[in-house]
N, C-alpha and C. Protein backbone atom coordinates (compact mmCIF):
# COMPACT_ATOMS: atom_id res chain seq x y z
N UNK A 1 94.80 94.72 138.31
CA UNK A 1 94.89 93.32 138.66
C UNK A 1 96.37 92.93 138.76
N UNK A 2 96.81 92.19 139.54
CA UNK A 2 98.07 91.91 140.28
C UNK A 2 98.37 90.77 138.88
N UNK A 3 99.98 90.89 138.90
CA UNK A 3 100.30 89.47 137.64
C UNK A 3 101.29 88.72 138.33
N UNK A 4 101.25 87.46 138.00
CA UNK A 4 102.18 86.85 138.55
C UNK A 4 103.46 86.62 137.43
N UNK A 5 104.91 86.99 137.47
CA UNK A 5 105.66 86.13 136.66
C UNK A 5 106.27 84.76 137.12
N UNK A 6 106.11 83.80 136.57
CA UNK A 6 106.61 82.53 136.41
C UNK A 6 107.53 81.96 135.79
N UNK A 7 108.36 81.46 136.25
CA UNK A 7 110.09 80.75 135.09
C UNK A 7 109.90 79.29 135.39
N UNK A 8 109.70 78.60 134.51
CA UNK A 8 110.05 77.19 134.23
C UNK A 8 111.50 76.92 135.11
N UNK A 9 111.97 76.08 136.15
CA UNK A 9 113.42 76.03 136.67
C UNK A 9 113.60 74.55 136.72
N UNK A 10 112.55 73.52 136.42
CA UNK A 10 113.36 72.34 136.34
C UNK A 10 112.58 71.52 135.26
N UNK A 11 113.27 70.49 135.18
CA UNK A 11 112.71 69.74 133.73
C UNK A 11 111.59 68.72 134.46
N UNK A 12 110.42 68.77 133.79
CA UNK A 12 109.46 67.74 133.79
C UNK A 12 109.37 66.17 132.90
N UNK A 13 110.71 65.97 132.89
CA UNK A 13 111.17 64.59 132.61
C UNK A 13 111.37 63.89 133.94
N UNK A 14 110.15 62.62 133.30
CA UNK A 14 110.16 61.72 134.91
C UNK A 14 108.98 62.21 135.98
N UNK A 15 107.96 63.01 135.11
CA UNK A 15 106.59 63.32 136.06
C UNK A 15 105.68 62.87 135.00
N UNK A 16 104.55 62.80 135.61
CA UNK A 16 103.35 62.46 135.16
C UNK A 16 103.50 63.21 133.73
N UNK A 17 101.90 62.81 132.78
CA UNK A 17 101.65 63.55 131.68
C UNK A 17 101.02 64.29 132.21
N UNK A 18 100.08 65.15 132.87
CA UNK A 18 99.35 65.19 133.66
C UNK A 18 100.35 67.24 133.90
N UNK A 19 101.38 66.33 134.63
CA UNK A 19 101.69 67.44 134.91
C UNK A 19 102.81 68.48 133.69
N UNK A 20 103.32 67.47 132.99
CA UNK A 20 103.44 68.26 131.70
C UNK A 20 102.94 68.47 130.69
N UNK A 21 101.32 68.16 130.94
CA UNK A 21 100.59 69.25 129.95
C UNK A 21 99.97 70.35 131.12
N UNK A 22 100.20 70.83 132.08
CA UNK A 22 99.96 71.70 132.71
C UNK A 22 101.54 72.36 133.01
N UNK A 23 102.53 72.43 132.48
CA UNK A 23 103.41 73.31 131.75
C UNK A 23 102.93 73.60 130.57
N UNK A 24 103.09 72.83 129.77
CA UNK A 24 102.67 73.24 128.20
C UNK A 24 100.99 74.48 128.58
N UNK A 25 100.37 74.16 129.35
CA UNK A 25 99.11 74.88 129.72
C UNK A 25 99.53 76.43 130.51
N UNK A 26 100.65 76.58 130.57
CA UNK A 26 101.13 77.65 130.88
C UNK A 26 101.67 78.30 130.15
N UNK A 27 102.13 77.79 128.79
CA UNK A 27 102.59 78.28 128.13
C UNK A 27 103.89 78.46 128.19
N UNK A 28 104.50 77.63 128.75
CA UNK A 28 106.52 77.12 128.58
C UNK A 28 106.47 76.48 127.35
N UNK A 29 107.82 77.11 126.89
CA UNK A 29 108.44 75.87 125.64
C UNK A 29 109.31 75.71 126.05
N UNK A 30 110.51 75.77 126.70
CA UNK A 30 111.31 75.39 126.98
C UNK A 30 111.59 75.35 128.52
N UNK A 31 112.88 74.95 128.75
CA UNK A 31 113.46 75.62 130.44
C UNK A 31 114.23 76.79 130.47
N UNK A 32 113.90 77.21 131.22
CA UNK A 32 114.12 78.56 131.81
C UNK A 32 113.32 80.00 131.23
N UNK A 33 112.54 79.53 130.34
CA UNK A 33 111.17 80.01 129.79
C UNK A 33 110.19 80.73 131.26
N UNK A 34 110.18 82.03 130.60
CA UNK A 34 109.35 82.65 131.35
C UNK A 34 108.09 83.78 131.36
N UNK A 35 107.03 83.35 131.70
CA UNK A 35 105.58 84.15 131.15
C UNK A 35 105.10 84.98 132.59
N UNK A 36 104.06 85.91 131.88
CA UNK A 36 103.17 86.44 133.01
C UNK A 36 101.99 86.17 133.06
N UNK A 37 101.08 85.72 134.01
CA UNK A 37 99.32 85.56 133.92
C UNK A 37 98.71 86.38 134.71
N UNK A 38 97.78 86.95 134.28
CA UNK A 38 97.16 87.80 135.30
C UNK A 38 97.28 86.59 136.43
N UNK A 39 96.92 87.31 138.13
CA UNK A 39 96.25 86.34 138.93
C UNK A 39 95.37 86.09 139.18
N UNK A 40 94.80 84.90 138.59
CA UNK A 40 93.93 84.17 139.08
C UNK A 40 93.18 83.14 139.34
N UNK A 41 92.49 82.18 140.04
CA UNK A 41 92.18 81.06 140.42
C UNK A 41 92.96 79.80 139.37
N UNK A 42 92.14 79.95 138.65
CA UNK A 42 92.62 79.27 137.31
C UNK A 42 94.51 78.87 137.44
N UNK A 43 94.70 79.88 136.95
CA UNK A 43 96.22 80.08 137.11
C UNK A 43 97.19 79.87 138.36
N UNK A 44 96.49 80.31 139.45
CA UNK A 44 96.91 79.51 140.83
C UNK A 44 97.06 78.12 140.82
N UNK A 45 96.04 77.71 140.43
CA UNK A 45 95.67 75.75 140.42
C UNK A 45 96.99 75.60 139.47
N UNK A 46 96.96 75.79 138.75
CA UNK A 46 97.59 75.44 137.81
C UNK A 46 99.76 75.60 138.18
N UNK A 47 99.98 76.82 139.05
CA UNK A 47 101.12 76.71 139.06
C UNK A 47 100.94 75.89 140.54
N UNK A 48 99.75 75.46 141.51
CA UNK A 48 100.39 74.81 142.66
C UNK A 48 100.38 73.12 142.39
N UNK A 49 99.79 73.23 141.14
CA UNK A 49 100.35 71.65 140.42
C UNK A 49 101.66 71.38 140.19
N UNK A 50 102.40 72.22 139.67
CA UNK A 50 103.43 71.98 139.50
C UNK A 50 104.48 73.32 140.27
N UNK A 51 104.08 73.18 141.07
CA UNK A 51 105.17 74.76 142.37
C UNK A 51 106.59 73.62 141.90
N UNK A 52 106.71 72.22 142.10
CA UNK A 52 108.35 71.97 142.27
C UNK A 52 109.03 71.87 141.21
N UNK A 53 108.73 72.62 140.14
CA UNK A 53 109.05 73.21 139.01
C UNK A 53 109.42 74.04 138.42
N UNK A 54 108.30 75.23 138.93
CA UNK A 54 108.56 76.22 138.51
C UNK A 54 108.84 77.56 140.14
N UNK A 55 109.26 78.71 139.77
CA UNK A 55 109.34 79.98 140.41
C UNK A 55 108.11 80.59 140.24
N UNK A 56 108.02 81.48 140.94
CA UNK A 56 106.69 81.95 141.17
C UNK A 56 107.17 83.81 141.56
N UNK A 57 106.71 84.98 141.09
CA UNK A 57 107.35 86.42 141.50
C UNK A 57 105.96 87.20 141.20
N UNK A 58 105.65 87.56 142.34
CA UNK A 58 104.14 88.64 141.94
C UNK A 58 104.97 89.90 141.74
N UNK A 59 104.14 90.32 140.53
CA UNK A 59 104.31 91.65 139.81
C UNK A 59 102.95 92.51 140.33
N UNK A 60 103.83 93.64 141.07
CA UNK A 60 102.88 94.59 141.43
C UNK A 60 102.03 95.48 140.38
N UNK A 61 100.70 95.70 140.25
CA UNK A 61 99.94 96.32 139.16
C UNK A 61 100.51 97.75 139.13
N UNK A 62 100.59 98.34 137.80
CA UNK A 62 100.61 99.50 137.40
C UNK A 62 99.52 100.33 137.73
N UNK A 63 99.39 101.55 137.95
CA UNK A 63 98.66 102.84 138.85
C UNK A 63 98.67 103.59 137.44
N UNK A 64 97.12 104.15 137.18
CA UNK A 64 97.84 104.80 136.20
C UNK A 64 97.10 106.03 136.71
C-alpha cells in the first residue's frame, strides 16, 4: 500500500475550527511537523481540506 508523507507548512491561525481540528486529526503538533498515512480515502479528504496548508509527497511502497 502506497503512503503518503505530509509536513504541516503554514499556520492555521485565522481558519475555521473546523479546519484545525482536521490538523490536529492528522496528527500535527506543531509547524513543520511531519507524519505518514497509509493512502487512503479517509486520509485524502482529510489532507484536501486543508491542501493550503500542508505538503503532500507519495512514498513509494516497499517490495519485499
Amino acid at each position: 500500500m502506497a503512503k503518503l508523507r505530509v509536513k504541516w507548512v503554514k499556520s492555521a491561525i485565522g481558519y475555521p475550527k473546523d479546519q484545525k481540528a482536521t490538523i490536529r486529526a492528522l496528527g500535527f503538533r506543531k509547524l513543520q511537523h511531519t507524519v505518514v498515512h497509509n493512502d487512503q480515502p479517509a486520509v485524502r479528504g482529510m489532507i484536501r481540506k486543508v491542501s493550503h496548508l500542508v505538503q503532500v509527497e507519495e512514498i513509494a511502497s516497499e517490495s519485499d
